[in-house]
C-alpha atoms as a PDB file:
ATOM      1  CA  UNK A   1      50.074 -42.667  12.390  1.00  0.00           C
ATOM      2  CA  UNK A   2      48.013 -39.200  10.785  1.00  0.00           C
ATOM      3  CA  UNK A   3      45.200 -40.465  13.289  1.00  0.00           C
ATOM      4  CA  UNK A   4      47.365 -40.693  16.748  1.00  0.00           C
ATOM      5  CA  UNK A   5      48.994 -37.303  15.361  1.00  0.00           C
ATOM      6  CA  UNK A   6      45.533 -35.780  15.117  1.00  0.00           C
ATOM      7  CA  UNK A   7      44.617 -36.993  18.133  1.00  0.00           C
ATOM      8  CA  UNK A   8      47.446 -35.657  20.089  1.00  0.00           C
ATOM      9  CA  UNK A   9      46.694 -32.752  18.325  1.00  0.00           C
ATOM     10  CA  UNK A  10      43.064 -32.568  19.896  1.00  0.00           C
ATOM     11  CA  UNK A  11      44.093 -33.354  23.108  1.00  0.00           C
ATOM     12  CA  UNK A  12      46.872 -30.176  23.854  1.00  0.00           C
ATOM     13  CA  UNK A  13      44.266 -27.557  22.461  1.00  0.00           C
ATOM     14  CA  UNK A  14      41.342 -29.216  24.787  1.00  0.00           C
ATOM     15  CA  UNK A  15      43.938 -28.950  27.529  1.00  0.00           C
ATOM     16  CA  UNK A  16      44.821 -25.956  26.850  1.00  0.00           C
ATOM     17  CA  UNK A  17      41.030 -24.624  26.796  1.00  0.00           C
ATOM     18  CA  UNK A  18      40.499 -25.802  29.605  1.00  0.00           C
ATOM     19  CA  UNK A  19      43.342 -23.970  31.458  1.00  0.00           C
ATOM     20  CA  UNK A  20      42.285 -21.101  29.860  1.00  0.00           C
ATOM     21  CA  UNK A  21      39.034 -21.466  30.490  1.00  0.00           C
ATOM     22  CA  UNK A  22      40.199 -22.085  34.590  1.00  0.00           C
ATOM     23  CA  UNK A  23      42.438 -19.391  34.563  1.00  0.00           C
ATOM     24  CA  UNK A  24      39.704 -16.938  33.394  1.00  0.00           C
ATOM     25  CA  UNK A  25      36.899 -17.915  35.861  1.00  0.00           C
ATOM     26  CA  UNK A  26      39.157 -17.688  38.836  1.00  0.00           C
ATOM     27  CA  UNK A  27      38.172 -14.485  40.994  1.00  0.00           C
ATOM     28  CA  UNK A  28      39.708 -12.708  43.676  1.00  0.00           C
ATOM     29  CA  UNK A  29      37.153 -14.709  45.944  1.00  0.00           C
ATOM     30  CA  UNK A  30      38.535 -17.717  46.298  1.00  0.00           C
ATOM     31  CA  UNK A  31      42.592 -19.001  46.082  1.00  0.00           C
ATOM     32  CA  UNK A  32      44.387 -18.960  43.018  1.00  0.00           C
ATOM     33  CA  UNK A  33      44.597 -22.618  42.249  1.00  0.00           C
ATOM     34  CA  UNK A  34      47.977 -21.836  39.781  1.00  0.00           C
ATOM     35  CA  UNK A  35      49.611 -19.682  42.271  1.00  0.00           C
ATOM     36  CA  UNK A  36      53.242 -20.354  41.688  1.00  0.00           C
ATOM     37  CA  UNK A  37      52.579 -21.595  37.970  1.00  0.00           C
ATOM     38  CA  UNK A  38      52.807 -18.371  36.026  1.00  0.00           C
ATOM     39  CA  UNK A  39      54.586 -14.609  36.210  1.00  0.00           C
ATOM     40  CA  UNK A  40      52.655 -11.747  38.246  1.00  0.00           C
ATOM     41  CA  UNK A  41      53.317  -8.574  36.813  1.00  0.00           C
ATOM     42  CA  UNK A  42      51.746  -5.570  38.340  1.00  0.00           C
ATOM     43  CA  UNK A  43      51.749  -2.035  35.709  1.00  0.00           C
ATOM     44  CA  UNK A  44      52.455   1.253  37.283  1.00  0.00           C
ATOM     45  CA  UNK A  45      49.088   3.078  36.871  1.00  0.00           C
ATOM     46  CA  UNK A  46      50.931   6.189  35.688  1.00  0.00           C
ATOM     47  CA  UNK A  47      53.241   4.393  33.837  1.00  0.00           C
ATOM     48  CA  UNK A  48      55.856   6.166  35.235  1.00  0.00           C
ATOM     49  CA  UNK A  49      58.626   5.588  38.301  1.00  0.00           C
ATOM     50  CA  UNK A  50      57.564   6.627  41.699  1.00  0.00           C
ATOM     51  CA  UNK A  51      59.655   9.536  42.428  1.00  0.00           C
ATOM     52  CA  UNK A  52      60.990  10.524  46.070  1.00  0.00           C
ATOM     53  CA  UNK A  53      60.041  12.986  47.771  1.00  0.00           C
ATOM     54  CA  UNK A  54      60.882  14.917  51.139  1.00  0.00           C
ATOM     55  CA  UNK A  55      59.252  18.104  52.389  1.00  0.00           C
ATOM     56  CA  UNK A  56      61.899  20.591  53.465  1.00  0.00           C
ATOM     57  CA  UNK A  57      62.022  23.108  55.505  1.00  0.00           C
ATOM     58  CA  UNK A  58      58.795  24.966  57.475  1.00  0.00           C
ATOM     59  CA  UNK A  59      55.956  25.332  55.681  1.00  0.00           C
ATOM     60  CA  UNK A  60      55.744  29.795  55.126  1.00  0.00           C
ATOM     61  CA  UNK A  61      52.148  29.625  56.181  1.00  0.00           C
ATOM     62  CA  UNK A  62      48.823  30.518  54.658  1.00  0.00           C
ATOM     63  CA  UNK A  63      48.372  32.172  51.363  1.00  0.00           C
ATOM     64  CA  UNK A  64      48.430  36.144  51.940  1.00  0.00           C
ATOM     65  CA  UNK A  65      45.810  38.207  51.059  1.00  0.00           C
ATOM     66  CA  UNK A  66      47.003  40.647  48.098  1.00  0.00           C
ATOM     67  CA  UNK A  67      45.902  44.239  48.648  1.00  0.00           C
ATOM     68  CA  UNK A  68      43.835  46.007  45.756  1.00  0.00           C
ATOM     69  CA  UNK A  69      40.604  45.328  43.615  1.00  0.00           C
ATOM     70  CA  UNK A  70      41.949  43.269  41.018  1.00  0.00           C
ATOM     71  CA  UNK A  71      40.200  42.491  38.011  1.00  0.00           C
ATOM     72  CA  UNK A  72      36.140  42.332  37.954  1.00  0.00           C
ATOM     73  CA  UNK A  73      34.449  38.555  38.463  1.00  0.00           C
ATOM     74  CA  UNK A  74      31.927  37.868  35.020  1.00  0.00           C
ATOM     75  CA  UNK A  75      31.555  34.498  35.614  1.00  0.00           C
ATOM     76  CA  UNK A  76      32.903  30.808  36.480  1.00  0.00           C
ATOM     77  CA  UNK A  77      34.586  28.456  34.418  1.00  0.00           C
ATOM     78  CA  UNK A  78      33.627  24.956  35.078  1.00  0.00           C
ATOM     79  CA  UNK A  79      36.457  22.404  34.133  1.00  0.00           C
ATOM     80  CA  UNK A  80      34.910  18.839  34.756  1.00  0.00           C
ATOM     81  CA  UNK A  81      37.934  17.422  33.320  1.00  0.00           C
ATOM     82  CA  UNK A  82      39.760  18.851  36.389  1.00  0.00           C
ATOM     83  CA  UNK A  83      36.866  18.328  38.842  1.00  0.00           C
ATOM     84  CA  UNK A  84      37.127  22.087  39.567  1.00  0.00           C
ATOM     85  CA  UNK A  85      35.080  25.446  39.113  1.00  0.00           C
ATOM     86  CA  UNK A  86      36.766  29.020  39.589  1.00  0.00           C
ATOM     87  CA  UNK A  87      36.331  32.519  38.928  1.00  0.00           C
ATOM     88  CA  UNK A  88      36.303  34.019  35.198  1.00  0.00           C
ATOM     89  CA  UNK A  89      37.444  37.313  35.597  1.00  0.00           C
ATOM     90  CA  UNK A  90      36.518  40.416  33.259  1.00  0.00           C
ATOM     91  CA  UNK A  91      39.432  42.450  31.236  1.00  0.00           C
ATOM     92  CA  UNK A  92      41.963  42.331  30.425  1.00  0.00           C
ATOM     93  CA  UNK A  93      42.105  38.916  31.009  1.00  0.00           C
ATOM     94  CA  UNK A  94      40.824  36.600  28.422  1.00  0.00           C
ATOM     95  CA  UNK A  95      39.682  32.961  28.601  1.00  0.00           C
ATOM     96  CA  UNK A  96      41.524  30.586  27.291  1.00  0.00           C
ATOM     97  CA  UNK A  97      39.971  28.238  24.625  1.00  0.00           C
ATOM     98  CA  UNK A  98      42.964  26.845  22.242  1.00  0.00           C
ATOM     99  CA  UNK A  99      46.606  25.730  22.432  1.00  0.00           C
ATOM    100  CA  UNK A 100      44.909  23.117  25.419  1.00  0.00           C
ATOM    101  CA  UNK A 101      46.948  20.695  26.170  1.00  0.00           C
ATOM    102  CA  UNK A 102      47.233  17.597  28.538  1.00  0.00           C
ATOM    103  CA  UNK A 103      49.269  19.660  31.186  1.00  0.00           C
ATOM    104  CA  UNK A 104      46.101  21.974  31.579  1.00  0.00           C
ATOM    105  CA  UNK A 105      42.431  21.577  30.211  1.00  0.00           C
ATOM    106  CA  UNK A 106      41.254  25.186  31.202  1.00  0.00           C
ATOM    107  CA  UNK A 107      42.894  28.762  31.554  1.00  0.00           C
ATOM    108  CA  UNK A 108      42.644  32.377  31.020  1.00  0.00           C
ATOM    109  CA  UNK A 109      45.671  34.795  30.487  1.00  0.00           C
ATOM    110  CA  UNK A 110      46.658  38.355  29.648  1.00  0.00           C
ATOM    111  CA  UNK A 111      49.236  38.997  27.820  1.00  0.00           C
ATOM    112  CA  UNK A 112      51.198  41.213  30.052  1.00  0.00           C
ATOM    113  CA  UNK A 113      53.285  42.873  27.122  1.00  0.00           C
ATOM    114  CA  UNK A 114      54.725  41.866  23.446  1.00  0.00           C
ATOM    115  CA  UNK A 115      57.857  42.679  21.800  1.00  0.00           C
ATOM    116  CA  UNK A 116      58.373  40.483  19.317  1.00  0.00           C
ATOM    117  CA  UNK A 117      57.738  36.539  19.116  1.00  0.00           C
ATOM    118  CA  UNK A 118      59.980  35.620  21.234  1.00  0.00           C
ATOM    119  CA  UNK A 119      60.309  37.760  24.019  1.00  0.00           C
ATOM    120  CA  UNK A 120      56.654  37.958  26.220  1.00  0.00           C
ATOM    121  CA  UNK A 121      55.326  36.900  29.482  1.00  0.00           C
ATOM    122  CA  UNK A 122      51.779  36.291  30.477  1.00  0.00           C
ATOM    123  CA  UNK A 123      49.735  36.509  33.576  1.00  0.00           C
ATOM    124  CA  UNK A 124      48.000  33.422  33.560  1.00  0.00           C
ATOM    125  CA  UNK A 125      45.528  30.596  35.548  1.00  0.00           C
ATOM    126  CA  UNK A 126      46.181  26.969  33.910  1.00  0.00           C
ATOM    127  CA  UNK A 127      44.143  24.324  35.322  1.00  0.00           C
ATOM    128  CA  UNK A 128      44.813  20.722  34.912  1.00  0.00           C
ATOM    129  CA  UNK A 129      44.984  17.453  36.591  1.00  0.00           C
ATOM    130  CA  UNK A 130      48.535  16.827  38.134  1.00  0.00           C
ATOM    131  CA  UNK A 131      51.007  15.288  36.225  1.00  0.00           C
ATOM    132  CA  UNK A 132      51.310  11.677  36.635  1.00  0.00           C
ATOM    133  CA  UNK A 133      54.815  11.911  36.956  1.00  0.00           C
ATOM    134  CA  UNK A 134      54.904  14.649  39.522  1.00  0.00           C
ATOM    135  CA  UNK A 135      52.531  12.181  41.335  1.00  0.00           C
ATOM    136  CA  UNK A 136      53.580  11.043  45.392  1.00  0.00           C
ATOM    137  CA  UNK A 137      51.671   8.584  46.958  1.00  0.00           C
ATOM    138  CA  UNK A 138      50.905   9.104  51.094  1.00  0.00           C
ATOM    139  CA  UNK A 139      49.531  11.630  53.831  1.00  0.00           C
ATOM    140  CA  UNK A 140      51.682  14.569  51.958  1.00  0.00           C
ATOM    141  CA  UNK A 141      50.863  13.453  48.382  1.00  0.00           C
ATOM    142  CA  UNK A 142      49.039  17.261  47.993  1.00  0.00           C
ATOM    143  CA  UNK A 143      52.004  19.040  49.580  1.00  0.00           C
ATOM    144  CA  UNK A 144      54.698  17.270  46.723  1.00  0.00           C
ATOM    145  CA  UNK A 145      52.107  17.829  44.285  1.00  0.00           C
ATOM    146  CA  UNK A 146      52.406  22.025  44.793  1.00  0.00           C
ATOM    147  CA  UNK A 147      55.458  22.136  45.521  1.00  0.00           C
ATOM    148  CA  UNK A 148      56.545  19.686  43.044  1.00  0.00           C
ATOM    149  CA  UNK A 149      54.635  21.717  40.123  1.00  0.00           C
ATOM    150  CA  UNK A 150      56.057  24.996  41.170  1.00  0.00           C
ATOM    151  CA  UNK A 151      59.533  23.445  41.328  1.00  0.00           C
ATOM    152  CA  UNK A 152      59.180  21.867  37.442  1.00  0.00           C
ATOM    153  CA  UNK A 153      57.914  25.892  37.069  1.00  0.00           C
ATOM    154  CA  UNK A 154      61.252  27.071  38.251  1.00  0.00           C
ATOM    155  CA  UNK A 155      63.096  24.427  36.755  1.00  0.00           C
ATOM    156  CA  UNK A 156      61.582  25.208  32.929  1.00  0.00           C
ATOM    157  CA  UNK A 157      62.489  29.249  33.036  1.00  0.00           C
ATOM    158  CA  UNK A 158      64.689  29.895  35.405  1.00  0.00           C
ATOM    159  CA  UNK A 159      68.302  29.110  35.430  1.00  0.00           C
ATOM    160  CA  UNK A 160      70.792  29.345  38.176  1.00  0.00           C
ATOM    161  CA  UNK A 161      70.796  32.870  39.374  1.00  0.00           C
ATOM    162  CA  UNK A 162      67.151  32.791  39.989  1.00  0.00           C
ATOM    163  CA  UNK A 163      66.179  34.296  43.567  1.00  0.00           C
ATOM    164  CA  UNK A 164      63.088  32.473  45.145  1.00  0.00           C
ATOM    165  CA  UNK A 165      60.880  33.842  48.117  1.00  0.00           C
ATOM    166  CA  UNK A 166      58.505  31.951  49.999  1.00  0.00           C
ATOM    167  CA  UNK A 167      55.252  33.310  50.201  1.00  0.00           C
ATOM    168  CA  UNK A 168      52.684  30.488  51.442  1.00  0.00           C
ATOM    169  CA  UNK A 169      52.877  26.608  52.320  1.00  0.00           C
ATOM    170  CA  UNK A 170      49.835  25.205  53.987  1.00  0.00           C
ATOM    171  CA  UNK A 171      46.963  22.518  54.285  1.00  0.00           C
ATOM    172  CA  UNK A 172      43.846  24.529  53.313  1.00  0.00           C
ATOM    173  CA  UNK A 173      40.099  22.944  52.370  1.00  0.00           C
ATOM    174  CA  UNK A 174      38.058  23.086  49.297  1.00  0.00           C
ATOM    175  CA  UNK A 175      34.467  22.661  49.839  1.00  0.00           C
ATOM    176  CA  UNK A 176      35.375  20.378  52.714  1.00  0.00           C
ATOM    177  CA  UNK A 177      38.336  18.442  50.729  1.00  0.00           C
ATOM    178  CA  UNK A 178      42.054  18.654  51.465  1.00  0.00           C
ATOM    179  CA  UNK A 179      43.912  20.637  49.932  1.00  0.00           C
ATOM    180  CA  UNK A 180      47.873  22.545  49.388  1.00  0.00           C
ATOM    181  CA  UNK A 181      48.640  25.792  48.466  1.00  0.00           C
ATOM    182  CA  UNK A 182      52.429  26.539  47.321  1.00  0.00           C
ATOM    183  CA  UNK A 183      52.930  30.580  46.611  1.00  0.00           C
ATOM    184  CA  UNK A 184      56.520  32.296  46.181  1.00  0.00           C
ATOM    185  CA  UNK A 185      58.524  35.212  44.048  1.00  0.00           C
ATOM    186  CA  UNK A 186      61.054  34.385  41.818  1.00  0.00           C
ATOM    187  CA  UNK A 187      63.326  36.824  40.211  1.00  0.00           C
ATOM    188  CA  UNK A 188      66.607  36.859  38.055  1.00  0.00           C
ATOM    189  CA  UNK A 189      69.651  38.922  36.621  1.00  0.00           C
ATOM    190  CA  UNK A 190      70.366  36.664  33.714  1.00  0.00           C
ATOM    191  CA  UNK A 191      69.854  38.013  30.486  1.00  0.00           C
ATOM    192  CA  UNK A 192      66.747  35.784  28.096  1.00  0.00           C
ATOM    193  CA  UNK A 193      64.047  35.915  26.309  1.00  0.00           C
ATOM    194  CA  UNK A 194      61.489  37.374  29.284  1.00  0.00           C
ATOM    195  CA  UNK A 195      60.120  40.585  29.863  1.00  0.00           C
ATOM    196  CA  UNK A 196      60.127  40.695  33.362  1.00  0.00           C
ATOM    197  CA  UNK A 197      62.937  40.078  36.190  1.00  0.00           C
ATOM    198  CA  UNK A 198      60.278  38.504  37.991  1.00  0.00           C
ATOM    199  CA  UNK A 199      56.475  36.371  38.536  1.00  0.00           C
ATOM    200  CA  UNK A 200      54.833  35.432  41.622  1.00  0.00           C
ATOM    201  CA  UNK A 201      53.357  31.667  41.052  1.00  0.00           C
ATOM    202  CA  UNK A 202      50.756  30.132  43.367  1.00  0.00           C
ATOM    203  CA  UNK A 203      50.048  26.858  43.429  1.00  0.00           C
ATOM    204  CA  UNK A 204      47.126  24.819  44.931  1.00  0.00           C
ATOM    205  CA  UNK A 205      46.500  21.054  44.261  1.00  0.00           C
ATOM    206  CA  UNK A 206      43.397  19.969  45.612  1.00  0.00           C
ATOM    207  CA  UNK A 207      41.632  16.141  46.197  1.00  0.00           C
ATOM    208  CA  UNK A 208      38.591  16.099  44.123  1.00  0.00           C
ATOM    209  CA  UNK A 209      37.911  12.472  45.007  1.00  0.00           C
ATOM    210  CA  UNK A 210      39.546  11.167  41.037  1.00  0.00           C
ATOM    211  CA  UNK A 211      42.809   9.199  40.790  1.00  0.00           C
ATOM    212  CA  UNK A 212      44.631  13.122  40.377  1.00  0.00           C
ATOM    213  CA  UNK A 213      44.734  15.989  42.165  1.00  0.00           C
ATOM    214  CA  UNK A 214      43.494  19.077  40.311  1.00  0.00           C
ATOM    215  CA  UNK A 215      46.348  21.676  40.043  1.00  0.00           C
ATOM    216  CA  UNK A 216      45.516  25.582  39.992  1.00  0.00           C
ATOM    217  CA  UNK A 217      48.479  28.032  38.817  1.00  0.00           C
ATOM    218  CA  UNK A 218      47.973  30.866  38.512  1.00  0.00           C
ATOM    219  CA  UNK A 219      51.356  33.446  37.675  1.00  0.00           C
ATOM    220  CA  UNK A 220      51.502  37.061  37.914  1.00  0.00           C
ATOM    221  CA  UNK A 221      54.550  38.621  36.045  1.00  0.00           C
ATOM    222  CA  UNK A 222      55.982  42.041  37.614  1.00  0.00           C
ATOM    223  CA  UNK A 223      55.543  44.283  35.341  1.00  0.00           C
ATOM    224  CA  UNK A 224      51.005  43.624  36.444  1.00  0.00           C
ATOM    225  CA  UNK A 225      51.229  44.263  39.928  1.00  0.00           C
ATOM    226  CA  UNK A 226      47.807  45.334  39.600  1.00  0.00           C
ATOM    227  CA  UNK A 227      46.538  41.634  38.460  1.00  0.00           C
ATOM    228  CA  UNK A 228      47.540  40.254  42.176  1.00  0.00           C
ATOM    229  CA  UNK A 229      44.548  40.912  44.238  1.00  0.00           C
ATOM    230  CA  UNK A 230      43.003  38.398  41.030  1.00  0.00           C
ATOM    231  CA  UNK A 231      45.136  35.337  43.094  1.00  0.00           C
ATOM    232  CA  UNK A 232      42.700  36.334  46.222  1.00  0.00           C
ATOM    233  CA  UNK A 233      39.602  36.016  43.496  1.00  0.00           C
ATOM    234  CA  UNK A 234      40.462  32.471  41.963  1.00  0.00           C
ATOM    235  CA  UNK A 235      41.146  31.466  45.027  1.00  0.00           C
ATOM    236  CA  UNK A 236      38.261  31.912  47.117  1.00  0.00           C
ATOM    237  CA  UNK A 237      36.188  30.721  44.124  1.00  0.00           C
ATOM    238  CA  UNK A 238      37.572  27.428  43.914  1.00  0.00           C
ATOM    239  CA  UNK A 239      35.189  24.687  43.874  1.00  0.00           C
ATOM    240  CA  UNK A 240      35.274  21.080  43.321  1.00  0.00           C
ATOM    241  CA  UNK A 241      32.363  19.438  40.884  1.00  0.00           C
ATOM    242  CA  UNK A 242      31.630  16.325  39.985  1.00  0.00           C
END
């Protein structure tokens, strides 16, 4: 009786070998001989729903240029995490090397003015890949991305009474890739913990050939008008490396 147990035993785990074995040699080159036999299950590669999106309205047009000098150009920042170079500009900015995080993996920033810890605003570029969730797949998939970052921007520190106006929404290349930019002003009346009534945000996503768009933002608070012709320098710099 033991022996025709052990035997039995044998057999299922040889069988089962096998099917492993069978089931791991099969390739896409050939047809799945257990098609039908076992549960396909195909993983989100952002691991998140898709979302839906619509564009709406006109497109305002290409980015304007802002008048002024700006802030002097010292040198390029090179974010391969991104795929993307840009401009590092001189003072009073300051690059950004802590408090990274997986929504950007590069910056620079001045801090536009302090009052105490909880009330401040900062001029700022934050680049990044684009959030997987923010992610739209088709022909418009850089258009959502823009204006789908700037909206989650507006969304975050703005409430209600928030004023936006549209300053640029258009196709635009970076070293031969496709690209979006998304620019507008927002102000507000309600009373919070910011310095300024109100920021212009710009923001360009841009194909760099990986699975994610890179995403450039770059936000100018009010009270820095003079920091606006720096949007024309980033900008221009852009370029995509490998």
């Amino acid at each position: 009786m033991k022996t025709l147990i052990a035997a039995a035993a044998v057999f299922v785990l040889v069988a089962a070998a096998a099917t492993v074995f069978l089931l791991n040699r099969h390739t896409d080159s050939g047809p799945d001989a257990f098609a039908g036999a076992y549960p396909l299950v195909t993983a989100d590669p952002t691991g998140v729903p898709a979302l839906s999106w619509r564009p709406t309205g006109t497109p305002a047009g290409p980015l304007p240029t802002f008048r002024g000098s700006g802030s002097p150009v010292t040198g390029t920042i090179t974010d391969r995490q991104s795929g993307i170079s840009y401009a590092l500009l001189g003072s009073p900015w300051k690059r950004l090397t802590s408090r990274l995080s997986s929504a950007h993996t590069s910056g620079e920033e001045v801090d536009s003015r302090r009052k105490d810890s909880k009330h401040f605003w900062y001029a700022a570029v934050y680049v990044g890949p684009l959030d997987p969730k923010l992610a739209v797949a088709g022909p418009q998939r850089l258009r959502a991305a823009a204006e789908l970052t700037g909206k989650e921007f507006v969304d975050e520190l703005y409430s209600d009474d928030g004023r936006r106006q549209e300053l640029a929404g258009a196709a635009m290349t970076v070293d031969h890739r496709a690209a979006w930019v998304s620019a507008f002003r927002m102000t507000h009346t309600a009373a919070g913990d910011r310095v300024e009534k109100g920021q212009t945000e710009v923001v360009v996503a841009v194909d760099t050939g990986r699975r994610m768009p890179a995403i450039v933002e770059i936000t100018i608070p009010s009270n820095q008008p003079n920091l606006l012709p720096d949007i024309n320098h980033v900008v221009r710099s852009l370029h995509v490396v490998r």
